[in-house]
Structures are given as structure tokens and as C-alpha cells.
Protein backbone atom coordinates (compact mmCIF):
# COMPACT_ATOMS: atom_id res chain seq x y z
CA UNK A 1 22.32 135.75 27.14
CA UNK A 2 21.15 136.35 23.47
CA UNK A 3 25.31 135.38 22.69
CA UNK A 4 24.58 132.19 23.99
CA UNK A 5 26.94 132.26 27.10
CA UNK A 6 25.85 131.00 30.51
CA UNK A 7 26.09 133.73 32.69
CA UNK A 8 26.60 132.30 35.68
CA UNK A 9 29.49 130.24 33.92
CA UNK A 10 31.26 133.23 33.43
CA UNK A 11 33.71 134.04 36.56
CA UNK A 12 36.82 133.62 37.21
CA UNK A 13 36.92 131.14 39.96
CA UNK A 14 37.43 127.53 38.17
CA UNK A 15 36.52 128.92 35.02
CA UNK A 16 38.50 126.27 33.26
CA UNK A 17 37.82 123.50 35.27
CA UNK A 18 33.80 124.68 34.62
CA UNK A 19 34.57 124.59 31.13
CA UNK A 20 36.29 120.77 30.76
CA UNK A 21 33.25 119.85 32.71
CA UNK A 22 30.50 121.57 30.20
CA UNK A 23 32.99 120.36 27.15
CA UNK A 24 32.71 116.79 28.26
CA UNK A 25 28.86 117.35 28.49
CA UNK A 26 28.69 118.52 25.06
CA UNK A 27 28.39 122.04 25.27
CA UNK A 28 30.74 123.33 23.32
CA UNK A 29 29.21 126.06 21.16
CA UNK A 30 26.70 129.01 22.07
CA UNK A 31 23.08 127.68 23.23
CA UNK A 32 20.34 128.21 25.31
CA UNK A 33 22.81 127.04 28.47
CA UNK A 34 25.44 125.34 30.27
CA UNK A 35 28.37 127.29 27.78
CA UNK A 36 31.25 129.12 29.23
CA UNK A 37 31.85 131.63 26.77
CA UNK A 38 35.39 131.63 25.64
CA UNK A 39 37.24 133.60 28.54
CA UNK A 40 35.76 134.45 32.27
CA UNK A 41 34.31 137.64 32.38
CA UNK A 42 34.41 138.22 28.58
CA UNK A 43 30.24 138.76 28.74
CA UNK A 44 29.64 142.55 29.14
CA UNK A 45 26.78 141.75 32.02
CA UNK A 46 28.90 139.44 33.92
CA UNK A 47 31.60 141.88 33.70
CA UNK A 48 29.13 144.35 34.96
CA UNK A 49 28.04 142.52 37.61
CA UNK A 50 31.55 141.82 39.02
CA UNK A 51 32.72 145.63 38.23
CA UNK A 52 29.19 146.30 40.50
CA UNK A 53 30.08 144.06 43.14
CA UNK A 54 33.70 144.97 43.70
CA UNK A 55 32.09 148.80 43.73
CA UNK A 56 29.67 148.08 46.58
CA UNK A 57 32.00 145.53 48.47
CA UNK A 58 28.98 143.58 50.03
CA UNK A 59 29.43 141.58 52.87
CA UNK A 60 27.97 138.70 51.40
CA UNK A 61 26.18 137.63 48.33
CA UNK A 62 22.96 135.71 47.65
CA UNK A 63 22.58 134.59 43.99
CA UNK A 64 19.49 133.23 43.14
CA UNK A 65 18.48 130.24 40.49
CA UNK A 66 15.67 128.22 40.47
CA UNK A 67 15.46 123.98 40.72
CA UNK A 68 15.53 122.01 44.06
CA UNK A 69 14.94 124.26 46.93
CA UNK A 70 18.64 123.81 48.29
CA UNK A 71 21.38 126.76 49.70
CA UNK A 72 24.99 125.95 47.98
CA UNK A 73 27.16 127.71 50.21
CA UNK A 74 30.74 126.74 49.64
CA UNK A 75 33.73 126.79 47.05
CA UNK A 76 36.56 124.62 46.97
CA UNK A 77 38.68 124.29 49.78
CA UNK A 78 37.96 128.32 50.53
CA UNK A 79 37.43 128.83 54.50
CA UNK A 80 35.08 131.36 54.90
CA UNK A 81 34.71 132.12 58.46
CA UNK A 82 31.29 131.83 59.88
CA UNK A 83 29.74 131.22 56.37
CA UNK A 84 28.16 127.16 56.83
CA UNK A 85 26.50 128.58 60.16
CA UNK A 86 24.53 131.14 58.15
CA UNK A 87 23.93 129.07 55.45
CA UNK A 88 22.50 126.65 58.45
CA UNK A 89 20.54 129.98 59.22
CA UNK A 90 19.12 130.15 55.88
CA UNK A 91 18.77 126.95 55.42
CA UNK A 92 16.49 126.59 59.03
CA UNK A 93 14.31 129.71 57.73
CA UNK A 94 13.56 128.91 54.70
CA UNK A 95 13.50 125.05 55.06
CA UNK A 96 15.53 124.78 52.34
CA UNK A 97 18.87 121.97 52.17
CA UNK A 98 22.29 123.13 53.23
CA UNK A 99 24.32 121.48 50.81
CA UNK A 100 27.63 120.77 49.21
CA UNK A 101 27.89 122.16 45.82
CA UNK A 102 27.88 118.83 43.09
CA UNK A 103 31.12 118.24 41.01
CA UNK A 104 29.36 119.76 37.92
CA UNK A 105 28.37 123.00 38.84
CA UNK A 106 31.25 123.64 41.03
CA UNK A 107 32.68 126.38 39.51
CA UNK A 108 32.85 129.31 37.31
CA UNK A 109 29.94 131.22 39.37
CA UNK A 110 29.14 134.61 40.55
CA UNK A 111 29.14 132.88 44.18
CA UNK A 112 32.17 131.03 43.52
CA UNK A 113 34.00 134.05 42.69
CA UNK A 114 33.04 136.54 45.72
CA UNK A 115 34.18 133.34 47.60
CA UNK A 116 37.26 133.08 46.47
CA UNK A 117 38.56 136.82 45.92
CA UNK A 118 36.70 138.53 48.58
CA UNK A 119 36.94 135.45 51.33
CA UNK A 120 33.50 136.17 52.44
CA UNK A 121 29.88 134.37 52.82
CA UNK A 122 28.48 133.84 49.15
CA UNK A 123 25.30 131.54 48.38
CA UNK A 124 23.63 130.30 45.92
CA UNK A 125 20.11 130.28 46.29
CA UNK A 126 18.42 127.43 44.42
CA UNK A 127 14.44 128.15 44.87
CA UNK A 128 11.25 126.67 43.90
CA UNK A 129 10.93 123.09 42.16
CA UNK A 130 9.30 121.78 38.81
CA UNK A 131 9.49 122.74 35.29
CA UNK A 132 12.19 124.63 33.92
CA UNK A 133 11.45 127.92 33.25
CA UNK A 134 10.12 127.90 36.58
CA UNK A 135 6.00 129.70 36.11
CA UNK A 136 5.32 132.57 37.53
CA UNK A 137 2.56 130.64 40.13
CA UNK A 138 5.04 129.52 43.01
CA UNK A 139 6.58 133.16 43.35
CA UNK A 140 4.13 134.09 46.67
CA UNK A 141 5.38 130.81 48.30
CA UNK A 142 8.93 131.05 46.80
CA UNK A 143 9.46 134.75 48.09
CA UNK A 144 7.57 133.77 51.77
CA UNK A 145 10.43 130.85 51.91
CA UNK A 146 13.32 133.85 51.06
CA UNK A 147 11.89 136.95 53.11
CA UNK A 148 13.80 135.70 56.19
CA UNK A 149 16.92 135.00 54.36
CA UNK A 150 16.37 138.60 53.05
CA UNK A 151 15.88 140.12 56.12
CA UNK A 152 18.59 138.50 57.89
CA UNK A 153 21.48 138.71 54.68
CA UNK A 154 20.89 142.46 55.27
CA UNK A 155 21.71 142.67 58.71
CA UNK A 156 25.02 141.07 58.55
């Protein structure tokens, strides 16, 4: 955000583990990413998001990021019933990688934090592959990849 806080670093769900792991990387101070703010949900849109999201009470969440064309679909040792066979859904629609969540980016996320206090199927959606910012140009094939994921996240 313009505060220099990653969003998506921002929940309470291994906030502090997230943040040793960004310290160690160097990013300690606000900057265009990768800093965890200096308490969870101290950002006023991540705290609108999860005010939103406890409002609506989805059954599941899709968050979507860009790099690697890969569905993240766990957190910590959280048992989610029914959530990796989805995620193998998703994953067989869009052709996208079911995969572990790496070490690094293991915590502190919007998906990481439906996981863990509503114990329910949350994913994050990593789409498209290339330069970061991701152009504009890969958005027809990007959202022909999703549209089944779409389609089948809302019936559930």
C-alpha cells in the first residue's frame, strides 16, 4: 500500500513467524514489498478485508497473486476437510500445480488466516508467469485458465 506494508503480510495467522522470516531477508522498514507492517491487521484495507470476510462467512476463499501458475492450498498443520481434493480440482482445470506452500511465504496471509480461524478451504491462486508487474497481455489466457475454478468455487 502507499504505507509501505505488504498486504498480504498482514493477518493474523503466523504473523510473527512471517515477520522473523521478512526481517532476516532484510525487510525491515516500509517498501515497495515483502514488509509486515508493525502489528497484523494494523492496515485499514486488510482490516477491511477481514471485517468483510467474517461479514459474508464464505465457504471458501480464493486469493489471487500473480508468478508461477501454482494453487497453495494449505496452512500449517490446519486439517481442512476436503480442501487438497479441491485444490486437486483446481489444480486439474486450470492446469495449474497443487503445491505445498514454501517456508517463506508461509504465513501471515489472507488465505492463511480464513484457514486457520474459519477451518475451511482457502487458496492462494498464483497465476500467470514472467515479469513482475505481470502486463496486462496474458489476462485472456490467465482468466480462460481461472473460469473453471470460478465456476466451480461458487458452487461449493
Amino acid at each position: 500500500n502507499l504505507l509501505g506494508v505488504d498486504l498480504n503480510l498482514q493477518y493474523p495467522a503466523g504473523w510473527l513467524q512471517a515477520r522473523e522470516i521478512k526481517f532476516s531477508q532484510g525487510y525491515t522498514r516500509p517498501g515497495p514489498r515483502d514488509y509486515v507492517g508493525r502489528a497484523p491487521l494494523n492496515q485499514r484495507e486488510s482490516l477491511a478485508l477481514a471485517n468483510f470476510t467474517e461479514a459474508i462467512d464464505p465457504a471458501l476463499v480464493l486469493a489471487y497473486h500473480t508468478q508461477r501458475e501454482v494453487i497453495y492450498w494449505q496452512f500449517e498443520d490446519v486439517f481442512v476437510p476436503g480442501a487438497r481434493e479441491l485444490g486437486e480440482e483446481f489444480a486439474r482445470l486450470s492446469g495449474y500445480a497443487l503445491a505445498d506452500t514454501p517456508c517463506e511465504s508461509a504465513f501471515a496471509g489472507y488465505k492463511d488466516w480464513f484457514i486457520q480461524y474459519f477451518r475451511r478451504p482457502g487458496y492462494t491462486m498464483e497465476v500467470g508467469q514472467g515479469e513482475t508487474p505481470l502486463p496486462v497481455s496474458p489476462f485472456d489466457e490467465i482468466y480462460r485458465d481461472n473460469l473453471p475454478i470460478l465456476l466451480t468455487a461458487a458452487m461449493q
